[in-house]
Protein backbone atom coordinates (compact mmCIF):
# COMPACT_ATOMS: atom_id res chain seq x y z
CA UNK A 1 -25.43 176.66 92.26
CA UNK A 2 -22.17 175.43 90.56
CA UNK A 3 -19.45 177.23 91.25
CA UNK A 4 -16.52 178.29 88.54
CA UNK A 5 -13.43 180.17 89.35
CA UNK A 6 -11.03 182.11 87.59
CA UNK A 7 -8.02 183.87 87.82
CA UNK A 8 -8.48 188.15 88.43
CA UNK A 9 -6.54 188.79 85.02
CA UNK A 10 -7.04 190.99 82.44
CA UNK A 11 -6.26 187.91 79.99
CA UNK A 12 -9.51 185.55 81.63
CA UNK A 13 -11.65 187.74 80.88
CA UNK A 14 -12.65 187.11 77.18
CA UNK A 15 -12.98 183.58 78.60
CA UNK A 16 -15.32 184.49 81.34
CA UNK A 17 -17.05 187.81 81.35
CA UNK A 18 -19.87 186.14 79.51
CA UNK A 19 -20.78 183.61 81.70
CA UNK A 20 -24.05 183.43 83.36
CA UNK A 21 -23.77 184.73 87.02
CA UNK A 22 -27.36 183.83 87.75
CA UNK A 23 -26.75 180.27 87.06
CA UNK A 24 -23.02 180.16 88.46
CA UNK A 25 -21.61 181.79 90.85
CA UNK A 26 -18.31 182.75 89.21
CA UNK A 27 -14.74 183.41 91.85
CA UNK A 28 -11.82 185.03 90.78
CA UNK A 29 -8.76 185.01 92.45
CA UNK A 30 -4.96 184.27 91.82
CA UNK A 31 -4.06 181.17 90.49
CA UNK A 32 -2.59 179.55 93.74
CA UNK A 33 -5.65 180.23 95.21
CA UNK A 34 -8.00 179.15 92.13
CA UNK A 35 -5.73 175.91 92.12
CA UNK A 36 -6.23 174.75 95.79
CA UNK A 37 -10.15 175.65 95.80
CA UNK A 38 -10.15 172.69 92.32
CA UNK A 39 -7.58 170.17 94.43
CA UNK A 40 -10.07 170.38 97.18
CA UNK A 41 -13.26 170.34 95.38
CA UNK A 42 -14.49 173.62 96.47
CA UNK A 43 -15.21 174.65 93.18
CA UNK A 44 -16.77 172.70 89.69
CA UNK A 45 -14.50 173.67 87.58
CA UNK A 46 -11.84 176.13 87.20
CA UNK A 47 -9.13 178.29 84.88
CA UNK A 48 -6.00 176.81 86.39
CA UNK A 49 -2.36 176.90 85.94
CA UNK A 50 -1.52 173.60 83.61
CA UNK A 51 1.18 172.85 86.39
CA UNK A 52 -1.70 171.88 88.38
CA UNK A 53 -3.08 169.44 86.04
CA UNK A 54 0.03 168.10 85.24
CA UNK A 55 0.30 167.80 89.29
CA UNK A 56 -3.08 165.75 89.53
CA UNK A 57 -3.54 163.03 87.84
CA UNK A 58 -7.16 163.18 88.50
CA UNK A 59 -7.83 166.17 86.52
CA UNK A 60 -9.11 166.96 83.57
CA UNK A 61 -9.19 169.60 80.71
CA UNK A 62 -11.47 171.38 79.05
CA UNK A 63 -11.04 171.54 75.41
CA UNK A 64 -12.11 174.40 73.54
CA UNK A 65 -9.70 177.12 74.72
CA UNK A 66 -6.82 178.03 77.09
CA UNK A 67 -4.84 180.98 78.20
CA UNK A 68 -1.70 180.90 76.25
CA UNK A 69 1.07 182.31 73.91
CA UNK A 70 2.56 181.95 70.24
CA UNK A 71 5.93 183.74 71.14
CA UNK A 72 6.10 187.07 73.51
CA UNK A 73 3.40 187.02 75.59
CA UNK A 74 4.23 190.05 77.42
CA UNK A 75 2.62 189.27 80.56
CA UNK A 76 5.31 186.51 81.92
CA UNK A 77 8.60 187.85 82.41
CA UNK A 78 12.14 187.25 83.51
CA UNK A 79 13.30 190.94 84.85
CA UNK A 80 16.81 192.50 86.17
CA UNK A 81 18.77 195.21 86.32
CA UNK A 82 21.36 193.47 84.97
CA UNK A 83 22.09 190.88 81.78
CA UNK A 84 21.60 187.03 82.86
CA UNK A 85 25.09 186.12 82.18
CA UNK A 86 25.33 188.29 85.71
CA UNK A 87 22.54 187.38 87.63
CA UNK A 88 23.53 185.34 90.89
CA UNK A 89 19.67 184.58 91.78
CA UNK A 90 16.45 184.04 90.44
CA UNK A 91 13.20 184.45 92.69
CA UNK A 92 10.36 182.97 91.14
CA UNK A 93 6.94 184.55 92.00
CA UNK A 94 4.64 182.08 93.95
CA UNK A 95 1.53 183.48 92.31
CA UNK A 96 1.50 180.65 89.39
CA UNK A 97 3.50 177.26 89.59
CA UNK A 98 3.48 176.74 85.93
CA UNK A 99 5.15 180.17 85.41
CA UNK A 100 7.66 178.59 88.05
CA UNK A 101 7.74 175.26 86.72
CA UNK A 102 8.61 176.83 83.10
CA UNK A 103 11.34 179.14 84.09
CA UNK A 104 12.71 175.69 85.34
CA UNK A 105 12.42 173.78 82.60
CA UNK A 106 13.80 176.39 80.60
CA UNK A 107 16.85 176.55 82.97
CA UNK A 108 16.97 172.65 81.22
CA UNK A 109 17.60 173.87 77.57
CA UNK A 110 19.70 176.48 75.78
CA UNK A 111 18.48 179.55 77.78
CA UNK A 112 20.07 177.91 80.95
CA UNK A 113 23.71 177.53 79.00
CA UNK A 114 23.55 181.49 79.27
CA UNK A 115 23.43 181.59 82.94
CA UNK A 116 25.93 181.42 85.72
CA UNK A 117 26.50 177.77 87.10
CA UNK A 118 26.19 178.65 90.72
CA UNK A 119 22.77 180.16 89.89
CA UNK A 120 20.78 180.10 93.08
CA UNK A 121 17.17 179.24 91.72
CA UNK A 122 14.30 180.59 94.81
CA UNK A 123 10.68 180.81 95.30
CA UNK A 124 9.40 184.06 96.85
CA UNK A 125 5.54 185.01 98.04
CA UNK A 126 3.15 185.93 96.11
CA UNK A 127 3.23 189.46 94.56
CA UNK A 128 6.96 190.43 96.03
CA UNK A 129 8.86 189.84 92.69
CA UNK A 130 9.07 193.24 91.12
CA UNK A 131 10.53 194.55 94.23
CA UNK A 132 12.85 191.62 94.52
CA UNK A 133 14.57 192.13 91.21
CA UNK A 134 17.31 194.70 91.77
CA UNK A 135 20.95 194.20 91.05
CA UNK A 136 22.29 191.06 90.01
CA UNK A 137 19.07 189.59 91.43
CA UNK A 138 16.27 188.42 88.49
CA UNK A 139 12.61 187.41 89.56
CA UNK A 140 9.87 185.89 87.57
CA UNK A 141 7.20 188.60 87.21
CA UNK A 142 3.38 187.50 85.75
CA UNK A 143 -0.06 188.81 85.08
CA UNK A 144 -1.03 193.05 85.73
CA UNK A 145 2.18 193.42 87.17
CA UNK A 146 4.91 192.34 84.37
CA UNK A 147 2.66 194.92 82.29
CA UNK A 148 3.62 197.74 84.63
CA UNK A 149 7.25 197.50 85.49
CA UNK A 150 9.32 200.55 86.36
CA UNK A 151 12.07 201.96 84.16
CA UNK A 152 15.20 200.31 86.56
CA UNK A 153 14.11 196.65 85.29
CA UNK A 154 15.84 197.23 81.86
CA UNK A 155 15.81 193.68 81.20
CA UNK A 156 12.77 191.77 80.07
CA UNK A 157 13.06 188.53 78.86
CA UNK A 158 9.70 187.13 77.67
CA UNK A 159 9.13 183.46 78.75
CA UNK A 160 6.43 182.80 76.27
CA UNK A 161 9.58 183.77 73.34
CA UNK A 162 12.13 181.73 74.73
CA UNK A 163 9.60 178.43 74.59
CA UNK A 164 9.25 179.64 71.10
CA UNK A 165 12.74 180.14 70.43
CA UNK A 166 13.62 176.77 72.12
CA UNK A 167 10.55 174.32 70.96
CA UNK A 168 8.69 176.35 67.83
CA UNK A 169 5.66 175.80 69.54
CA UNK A 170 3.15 177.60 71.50
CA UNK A 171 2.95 177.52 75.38
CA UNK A 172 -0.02 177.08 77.75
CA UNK A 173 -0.13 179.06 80.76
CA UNK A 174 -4.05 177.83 82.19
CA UNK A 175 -6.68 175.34 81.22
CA UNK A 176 -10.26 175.22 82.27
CA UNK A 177 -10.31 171.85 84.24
CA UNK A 178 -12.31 169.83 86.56
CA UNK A 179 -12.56 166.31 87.60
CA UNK A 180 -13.84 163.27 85.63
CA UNK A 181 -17.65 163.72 85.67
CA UNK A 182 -18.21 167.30 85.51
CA UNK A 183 -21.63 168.26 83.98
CA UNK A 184 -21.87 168.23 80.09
CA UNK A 185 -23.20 171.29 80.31
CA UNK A 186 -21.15 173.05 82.21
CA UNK A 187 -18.64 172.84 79.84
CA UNK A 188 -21.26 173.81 76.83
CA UNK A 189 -21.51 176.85 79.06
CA UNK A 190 -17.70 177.50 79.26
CA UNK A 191 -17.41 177.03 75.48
CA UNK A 192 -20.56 179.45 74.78
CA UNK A 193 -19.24 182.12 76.76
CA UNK A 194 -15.75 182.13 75.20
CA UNK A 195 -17.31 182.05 71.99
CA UNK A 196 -19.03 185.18 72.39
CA UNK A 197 -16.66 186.87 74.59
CA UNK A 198 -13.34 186.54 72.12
CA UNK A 199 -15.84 187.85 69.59
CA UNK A 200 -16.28 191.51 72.15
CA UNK A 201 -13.29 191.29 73.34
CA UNK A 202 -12.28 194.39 72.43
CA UNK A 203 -15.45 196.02 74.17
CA UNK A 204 -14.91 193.89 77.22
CA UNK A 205 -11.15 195.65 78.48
CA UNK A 206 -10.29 199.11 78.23
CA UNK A 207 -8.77 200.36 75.36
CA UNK A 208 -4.96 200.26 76.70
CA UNK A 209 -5.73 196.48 76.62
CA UNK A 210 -7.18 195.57 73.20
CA UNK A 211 -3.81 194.55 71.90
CA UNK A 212 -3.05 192.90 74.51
CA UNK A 213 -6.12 190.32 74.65
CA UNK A 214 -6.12 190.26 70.75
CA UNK A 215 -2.68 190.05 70.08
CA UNK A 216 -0.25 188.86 72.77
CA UNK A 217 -2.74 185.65 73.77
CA UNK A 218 -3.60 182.99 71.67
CA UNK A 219 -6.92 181.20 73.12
CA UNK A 220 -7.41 178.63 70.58
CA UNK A 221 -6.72 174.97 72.56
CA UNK A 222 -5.86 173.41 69.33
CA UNK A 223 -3.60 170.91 67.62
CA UNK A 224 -0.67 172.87 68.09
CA UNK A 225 -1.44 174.83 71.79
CA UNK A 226 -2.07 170.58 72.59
CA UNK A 227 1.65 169.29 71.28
CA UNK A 228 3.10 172.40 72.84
CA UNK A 229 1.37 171.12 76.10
CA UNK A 230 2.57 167.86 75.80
CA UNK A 231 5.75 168.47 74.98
CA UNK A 232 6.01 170.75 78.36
CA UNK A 233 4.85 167.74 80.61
CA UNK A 234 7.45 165.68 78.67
CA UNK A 235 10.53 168.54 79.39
CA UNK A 236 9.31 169.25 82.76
CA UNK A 237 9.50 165.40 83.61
CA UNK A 238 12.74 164.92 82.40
CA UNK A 239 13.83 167.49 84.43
CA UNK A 240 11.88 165.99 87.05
CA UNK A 241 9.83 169.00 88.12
CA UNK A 242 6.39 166.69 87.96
CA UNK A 243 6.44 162.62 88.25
CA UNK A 244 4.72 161.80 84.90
CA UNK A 245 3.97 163.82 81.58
CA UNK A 246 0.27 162.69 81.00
CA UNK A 247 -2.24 164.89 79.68
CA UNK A 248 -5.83 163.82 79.98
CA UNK A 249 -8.77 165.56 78.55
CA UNK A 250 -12.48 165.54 78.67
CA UNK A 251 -14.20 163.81 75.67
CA UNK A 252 -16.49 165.73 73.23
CA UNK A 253 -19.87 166.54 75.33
CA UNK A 254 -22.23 164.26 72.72
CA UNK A 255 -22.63 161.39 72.15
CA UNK A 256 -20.40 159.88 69.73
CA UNK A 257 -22.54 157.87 66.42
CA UNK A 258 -21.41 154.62 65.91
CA UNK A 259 -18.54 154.57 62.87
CA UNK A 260 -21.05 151.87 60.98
CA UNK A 261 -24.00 154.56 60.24
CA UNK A 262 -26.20 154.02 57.15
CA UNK A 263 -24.50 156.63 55.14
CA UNK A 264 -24.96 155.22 51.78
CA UNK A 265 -29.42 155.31 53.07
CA UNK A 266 -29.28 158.83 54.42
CA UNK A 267 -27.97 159.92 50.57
CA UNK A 268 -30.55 158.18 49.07
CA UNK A 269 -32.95 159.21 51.02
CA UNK A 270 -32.00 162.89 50.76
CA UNK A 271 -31.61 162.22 46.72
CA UNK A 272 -34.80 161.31 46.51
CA UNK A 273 -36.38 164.29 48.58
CA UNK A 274 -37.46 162.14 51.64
CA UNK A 275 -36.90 163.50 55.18
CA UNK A 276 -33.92 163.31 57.25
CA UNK A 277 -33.75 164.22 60.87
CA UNK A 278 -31.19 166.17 63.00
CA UNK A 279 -29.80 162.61 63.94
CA UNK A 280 -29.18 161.50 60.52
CA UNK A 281 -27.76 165.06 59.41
CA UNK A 282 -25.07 164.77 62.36
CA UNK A 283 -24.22 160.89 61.00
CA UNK A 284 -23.64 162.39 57.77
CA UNK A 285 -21.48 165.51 59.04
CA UNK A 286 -19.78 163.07 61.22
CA UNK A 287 -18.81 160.36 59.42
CA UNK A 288 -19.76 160.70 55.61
CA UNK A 289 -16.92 160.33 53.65
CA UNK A 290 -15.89 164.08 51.97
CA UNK A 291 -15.56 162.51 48.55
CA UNK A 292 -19.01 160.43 48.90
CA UNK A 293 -20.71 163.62 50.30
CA UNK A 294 -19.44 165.37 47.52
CA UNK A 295 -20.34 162.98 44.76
CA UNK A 296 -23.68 162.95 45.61
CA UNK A 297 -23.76 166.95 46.13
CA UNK A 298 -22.49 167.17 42.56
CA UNK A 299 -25.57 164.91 41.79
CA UNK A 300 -28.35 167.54 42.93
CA UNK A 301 -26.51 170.87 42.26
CA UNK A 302 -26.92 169.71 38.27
CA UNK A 303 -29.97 167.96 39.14
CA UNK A 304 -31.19 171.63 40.40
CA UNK A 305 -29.75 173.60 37.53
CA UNK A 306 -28.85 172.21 34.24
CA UNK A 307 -26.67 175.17 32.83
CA UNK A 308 -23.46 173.74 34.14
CA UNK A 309 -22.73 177.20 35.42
CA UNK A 310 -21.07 179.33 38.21
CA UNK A 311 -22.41 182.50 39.12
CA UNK A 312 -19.67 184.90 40.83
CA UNK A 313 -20.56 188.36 42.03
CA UNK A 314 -17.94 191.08 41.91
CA UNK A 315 -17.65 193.48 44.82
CA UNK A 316 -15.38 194.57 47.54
CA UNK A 317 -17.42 194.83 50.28
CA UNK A 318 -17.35 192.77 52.81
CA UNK A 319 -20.83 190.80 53.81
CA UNK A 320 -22.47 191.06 57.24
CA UNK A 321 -22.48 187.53 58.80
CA UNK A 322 -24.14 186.47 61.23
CA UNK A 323 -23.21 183.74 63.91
CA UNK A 324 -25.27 180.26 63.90
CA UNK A 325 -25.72 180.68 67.30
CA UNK A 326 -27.93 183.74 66.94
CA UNK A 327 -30.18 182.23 64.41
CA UNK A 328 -31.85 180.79 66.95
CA UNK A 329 -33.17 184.11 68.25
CA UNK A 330 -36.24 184.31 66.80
CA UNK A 331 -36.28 188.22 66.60
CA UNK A 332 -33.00 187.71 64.87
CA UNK A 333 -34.87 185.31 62.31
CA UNK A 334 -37.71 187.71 61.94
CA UNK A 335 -35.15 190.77 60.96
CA UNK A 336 -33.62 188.41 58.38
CA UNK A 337 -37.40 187.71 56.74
CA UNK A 338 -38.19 191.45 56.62
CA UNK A 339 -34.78 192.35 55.17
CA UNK A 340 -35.34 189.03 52.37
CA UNK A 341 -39.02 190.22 51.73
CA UNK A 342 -37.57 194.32 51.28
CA UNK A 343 -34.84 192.46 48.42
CA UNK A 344 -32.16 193.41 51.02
CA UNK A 345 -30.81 189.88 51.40
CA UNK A 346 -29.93 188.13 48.20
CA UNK A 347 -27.45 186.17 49.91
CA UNK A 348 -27.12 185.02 53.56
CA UNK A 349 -23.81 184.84 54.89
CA UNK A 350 -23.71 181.96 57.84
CA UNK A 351 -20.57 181.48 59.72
CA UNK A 352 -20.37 177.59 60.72
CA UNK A 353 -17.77 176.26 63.47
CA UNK A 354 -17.16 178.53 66.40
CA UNK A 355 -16.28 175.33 68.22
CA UNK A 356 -19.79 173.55 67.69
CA UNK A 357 -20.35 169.87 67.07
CA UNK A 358 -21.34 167.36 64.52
CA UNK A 359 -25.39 167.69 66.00
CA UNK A 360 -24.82 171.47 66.24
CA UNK A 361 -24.28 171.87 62.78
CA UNK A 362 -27.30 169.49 61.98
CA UNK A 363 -29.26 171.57 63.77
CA UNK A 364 -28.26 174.63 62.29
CA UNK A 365 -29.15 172.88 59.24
CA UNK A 366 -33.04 172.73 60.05
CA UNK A 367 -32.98 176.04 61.70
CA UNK A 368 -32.14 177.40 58.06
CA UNK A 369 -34.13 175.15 56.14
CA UNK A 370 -36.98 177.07 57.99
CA UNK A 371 -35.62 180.58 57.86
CA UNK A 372 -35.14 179.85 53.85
CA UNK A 373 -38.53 178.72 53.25
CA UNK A 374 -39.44 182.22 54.65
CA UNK A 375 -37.25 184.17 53.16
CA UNK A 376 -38.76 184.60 49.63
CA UNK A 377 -36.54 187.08 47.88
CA UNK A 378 -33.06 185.08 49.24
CA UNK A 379 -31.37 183.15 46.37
CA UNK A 380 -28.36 181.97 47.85
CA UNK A 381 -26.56 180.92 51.12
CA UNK A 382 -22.80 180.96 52.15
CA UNK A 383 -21.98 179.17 54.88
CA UNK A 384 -18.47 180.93 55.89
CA UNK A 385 -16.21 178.24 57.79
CA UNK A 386 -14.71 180.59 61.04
CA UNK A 387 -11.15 181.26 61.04
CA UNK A 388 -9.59 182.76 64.18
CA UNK A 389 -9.36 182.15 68.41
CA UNK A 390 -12.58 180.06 68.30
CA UNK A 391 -12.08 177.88 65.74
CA UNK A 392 -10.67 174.23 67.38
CA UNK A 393 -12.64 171.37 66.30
CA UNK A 394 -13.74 172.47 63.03
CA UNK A 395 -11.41 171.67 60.24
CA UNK A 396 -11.35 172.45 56.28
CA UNK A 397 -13.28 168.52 55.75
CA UNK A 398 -15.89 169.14 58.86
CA UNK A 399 -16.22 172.65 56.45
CA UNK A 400 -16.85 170.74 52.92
CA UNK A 401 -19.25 167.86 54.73
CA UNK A 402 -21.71 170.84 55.82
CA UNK A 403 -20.92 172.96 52.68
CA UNK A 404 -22.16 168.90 50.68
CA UNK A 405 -24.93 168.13 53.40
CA UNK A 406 -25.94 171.66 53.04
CA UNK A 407 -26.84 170.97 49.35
CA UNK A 408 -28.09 168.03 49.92
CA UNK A 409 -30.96 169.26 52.44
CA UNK A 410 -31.88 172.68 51.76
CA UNK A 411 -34.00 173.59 49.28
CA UNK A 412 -32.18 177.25 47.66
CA UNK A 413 -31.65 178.09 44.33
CA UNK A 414 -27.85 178.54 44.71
CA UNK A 415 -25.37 177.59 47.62
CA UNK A 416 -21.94 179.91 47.30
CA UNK A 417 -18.83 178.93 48.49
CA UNK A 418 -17.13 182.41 50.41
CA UNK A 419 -13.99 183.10 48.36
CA UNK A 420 -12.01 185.03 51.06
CA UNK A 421 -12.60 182.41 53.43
CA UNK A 422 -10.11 179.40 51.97
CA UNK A 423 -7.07 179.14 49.89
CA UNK A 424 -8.12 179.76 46.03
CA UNK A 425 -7.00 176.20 45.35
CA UNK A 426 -9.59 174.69 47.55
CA UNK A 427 -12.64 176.43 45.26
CA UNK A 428 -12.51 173.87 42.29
CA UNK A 429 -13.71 171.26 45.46
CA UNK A 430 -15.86 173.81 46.57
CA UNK A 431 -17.72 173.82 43.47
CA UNK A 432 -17.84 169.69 42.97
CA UNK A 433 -19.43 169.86 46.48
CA UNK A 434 -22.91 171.64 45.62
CA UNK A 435 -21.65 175.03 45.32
CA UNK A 436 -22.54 177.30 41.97
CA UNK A 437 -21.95 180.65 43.09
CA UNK A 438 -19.06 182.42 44.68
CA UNK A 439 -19.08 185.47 46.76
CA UNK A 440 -17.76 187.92 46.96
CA UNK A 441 -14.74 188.06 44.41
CA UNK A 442 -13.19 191.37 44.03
CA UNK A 443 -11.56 192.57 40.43
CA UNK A 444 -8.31 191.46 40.92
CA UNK A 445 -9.73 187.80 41.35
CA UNK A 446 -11.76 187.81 38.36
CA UNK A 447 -9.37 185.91 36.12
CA UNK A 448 -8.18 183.62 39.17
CA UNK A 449 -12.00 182.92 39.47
CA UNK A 450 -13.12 182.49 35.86
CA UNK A 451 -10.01 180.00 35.47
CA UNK A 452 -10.78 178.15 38.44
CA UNK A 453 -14.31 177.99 37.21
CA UNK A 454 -13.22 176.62 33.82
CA UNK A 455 -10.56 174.34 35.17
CA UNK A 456 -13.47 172.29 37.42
CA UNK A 457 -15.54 171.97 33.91
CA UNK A 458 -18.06 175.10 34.42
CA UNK A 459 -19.07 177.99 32.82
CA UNK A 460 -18.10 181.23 34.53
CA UNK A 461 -21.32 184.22 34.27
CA UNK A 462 -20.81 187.21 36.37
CA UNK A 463 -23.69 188.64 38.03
CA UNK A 464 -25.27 191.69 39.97
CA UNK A 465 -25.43 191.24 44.00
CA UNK A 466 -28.78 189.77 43.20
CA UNK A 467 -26.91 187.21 41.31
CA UNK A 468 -28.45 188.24 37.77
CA UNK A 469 -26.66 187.66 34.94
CA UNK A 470 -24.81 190.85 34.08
CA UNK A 471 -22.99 190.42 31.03
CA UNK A 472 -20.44 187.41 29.80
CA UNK A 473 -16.79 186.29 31.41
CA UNK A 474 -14.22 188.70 31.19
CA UNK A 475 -11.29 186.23 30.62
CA UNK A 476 -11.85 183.19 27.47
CA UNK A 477 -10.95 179.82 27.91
CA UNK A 478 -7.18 180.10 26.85
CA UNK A 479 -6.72 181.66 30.69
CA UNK A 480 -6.34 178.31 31.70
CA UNK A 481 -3.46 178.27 30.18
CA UNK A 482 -1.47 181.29 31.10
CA UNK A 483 0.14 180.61 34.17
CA UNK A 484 3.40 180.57 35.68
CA UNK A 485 5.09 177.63 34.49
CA UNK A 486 5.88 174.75 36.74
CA UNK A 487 9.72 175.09 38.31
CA UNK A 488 11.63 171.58 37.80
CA UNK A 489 12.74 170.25 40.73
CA UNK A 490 14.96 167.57 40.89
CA UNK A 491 19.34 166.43 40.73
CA UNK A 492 21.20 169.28 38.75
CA UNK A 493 21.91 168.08 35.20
């Protein structure tokens, strides 16, 4: 049995409360401890301080997510009695070097400037920092305990803030990482149980937490959780707290397609209603060019319906959607027949790229084309791109290749492009990629909607939640016209 561990916060355990305990066995502990049980290969993989992959060379992360912070984190702290301009030491916890290592860094940058030049800078055990603090003595305080501090410790100054303040970026406090050669699915695993704990999180800690997990720490391990990494290793290097500033990830757990895929055949062959498999859907939502993709999804949306129209329905409820990932239950699948054969399911809302690949998209793909093909009485589909802590790899183009490919494969009257889900500007491309419905559009967007329609070349009909006609546009063609006028900009005359 594999063996994972964690750290015992209340912050891990969106990341980890889903894992399967039959099939690892799961340790939690603090994250000294968790760190030396990685270094000596007592455990697979592990949720680690990033000081102790910046300390080994040989490790590397997991992408997906991380334990971090956009600003105040609330549960990393610089406490006193007194205002730093005072303080004559600083006792850093030993419970988590990177904690440590980032109080010294920012020592390095303009926090330091505030602070006394003769400054003595300690380390302390584990756990004895909120009793340390007293006086003109600070000490670094993390995890449970910077979340229950008594009412002497007037002074809190958040660490995750001052990064924020100093660098505008966010900071990384733990990584899931392992060596090089760490089982591909191990780290499927990790993703899948992240994915579906941040989605209960709120059921997973007691209430006095919620905000806490929601709010105070960001998850995603994205573009910008990555540069505030890297630009960490590089501060902390300068200020020679590690010896280089080299971060080194895993690579994506399949297997990459080679960039010179038959592209230009798959779209012919798709065109001209011959099969495709799951391999040559993931070439296409890999590496088909978004404009191709869409010029051929143009193709069979007026190829399917020769109106030249865009079907909007007008409501302000939100949709139930359901997660890819559960459409493989086939109870799940058999609930979603019954509710399309009762007329209950005009539309089905998808959400597409909680953190899944190129293949599991492809695969999603035939999972629906089957579901559809049962599902009499279902007229449209709206695949709703995720936005939020899971969302890392899947960006607005990976979102308009599977809304084109979508077209492209399935065979459904009408695919809608989810209005709430992107910026109204992107909907004209959402409609010259296969799309000729949107959903659902409230009736303050109706004359946004209608013009956007117009504006891509189509006719706007509004329609019932069955997507009937239900009467003509409300707005007439001159909307186009009336908008706020363009601002110059440009040398004062």
């Amino acid at each position: 049995m594999k063996k994972i561990a964690t750290v015992g916060y209340v912050n891990a355990i969106p990341l980890t409360a889903k894992l399967d305990r039959e099939r690892y066995e799961v340790i939690a502990d603090v994250p000294a401890n968790i760190a030396k049980q990685l270094t000596d290969r007592v455990v697979d993989v592990a949720l680690v301080p990033v000081a102790t992959v910046l300390a080994n060379p040989e490790l590397r992360i997991v992408p997906g997510q991380a334990i971090g912070a956009d600003g105040a984190v609330t549960s990393v702290l610089l406490v006193a009695e007194t205002e730093p301009e005072e303080w004559t030491e600083l006792c850093l916890d030993g419970e988590s070097r990177t904690s440590a290592m980032l109080t010294r860094t920012l020592l390095t940058g303009p926090f330091g400037k505030r602070l006394r030049e003769d400054l003595v800078v300690r380390e302390i055990p584990a756990g004895t920092a909120r009793d340390t603090a007293s006086g003109t003595i600070a000490s670094l305080v993390i995890g449970d305990a910077a979340r229950e501090l008594p009412d002497r410790l007037t002074v809190r100054l958040d660490l995750g803030q001052l990064w924020k303040d100093w660098t505008k970026l966010p900071f990384v406090f733990a990584v899931w990482a392992a060596y090089d050669g760490l089982d591909p699915q191990v780290r499927q695993d990790l993703r899948n149980a992240a994915i579906t704990g941040l989605a209960e999180r709120a059921d997973l800690v007691i209430p006095e937490d919620v905000d806490y997990v929601t709010n105070a720490i960001r998850y995603d391990f994205d573009d910008r959780a990555l540069m505030g990494l890297r630009r960490f290793a590089a501060l902390a290097e300068r200020a020679g707290l590690i010896d280089n500033g080299h971060v080194n990830l895993f690579g994506p757990t399949y297997e990459t397609i080679p960039a010179k895929a038959d592209v230009d055949g798959l779209l012919l062959a798709l065109l001209d209603g011959e099969e495709v498999d799951v391999d040559g859907l993931t070439t296409l939502l890999e590496h088909g060019p978004v404009a191709v993709l869409g010029l051929a999804a143009d193709l069979k949306r007026r190829e399917t319906d020769t109106s030249n129209t865009v079907r909007y329905v007008v409501s302000d409820t939100a949709p139930d959607t359901i997660q890819a990932a559960d459409l493989r239950d086939a109870d799940v699948r058999k609930a979603l027949m019954a509710q399309s054969y009762r007329g209950d399911l005009a539309c089905l809302y998808v959400s597409v790229g909680a953190l899944d690949t190129p293949n599991d998209r492809a695969s999603l793909l035939v999972i629906l084309r089957d579901l559809l093909a049962r599902c009499p009485k279902t007229v449209a589909l709206a695949p709703v791109p995720i936005a939020g802590p899971t969302v890392v790899d899947h960006t607005a183009s990976d979102a308009l290749r599977f809304t084109a490919v979508a077209r492209l494969f399935l065979d459904i009257p009408l695919l809608a492009a989810p209005l709430g889900s992107y910026h109204m500007d992107v909907l004209q491309t959402r409609l010259r990629m296969g799309c000729a419905a949107i959903v659902p559009v409230s009736e303050d967007q109706v004359d946004d909607v209608e013009r956007h329609i117009r504006e891509a070349g189509l006719i706007a009909v509004p329609c019932d939640e069955n997507f009937e006609p239900s009467g003509d546009a409300k707005t007439d063609g001159a909307a186009i016209f009336r908008r706020q006028p363009w601002a110059r900009v440009g040398p004062p005359v």
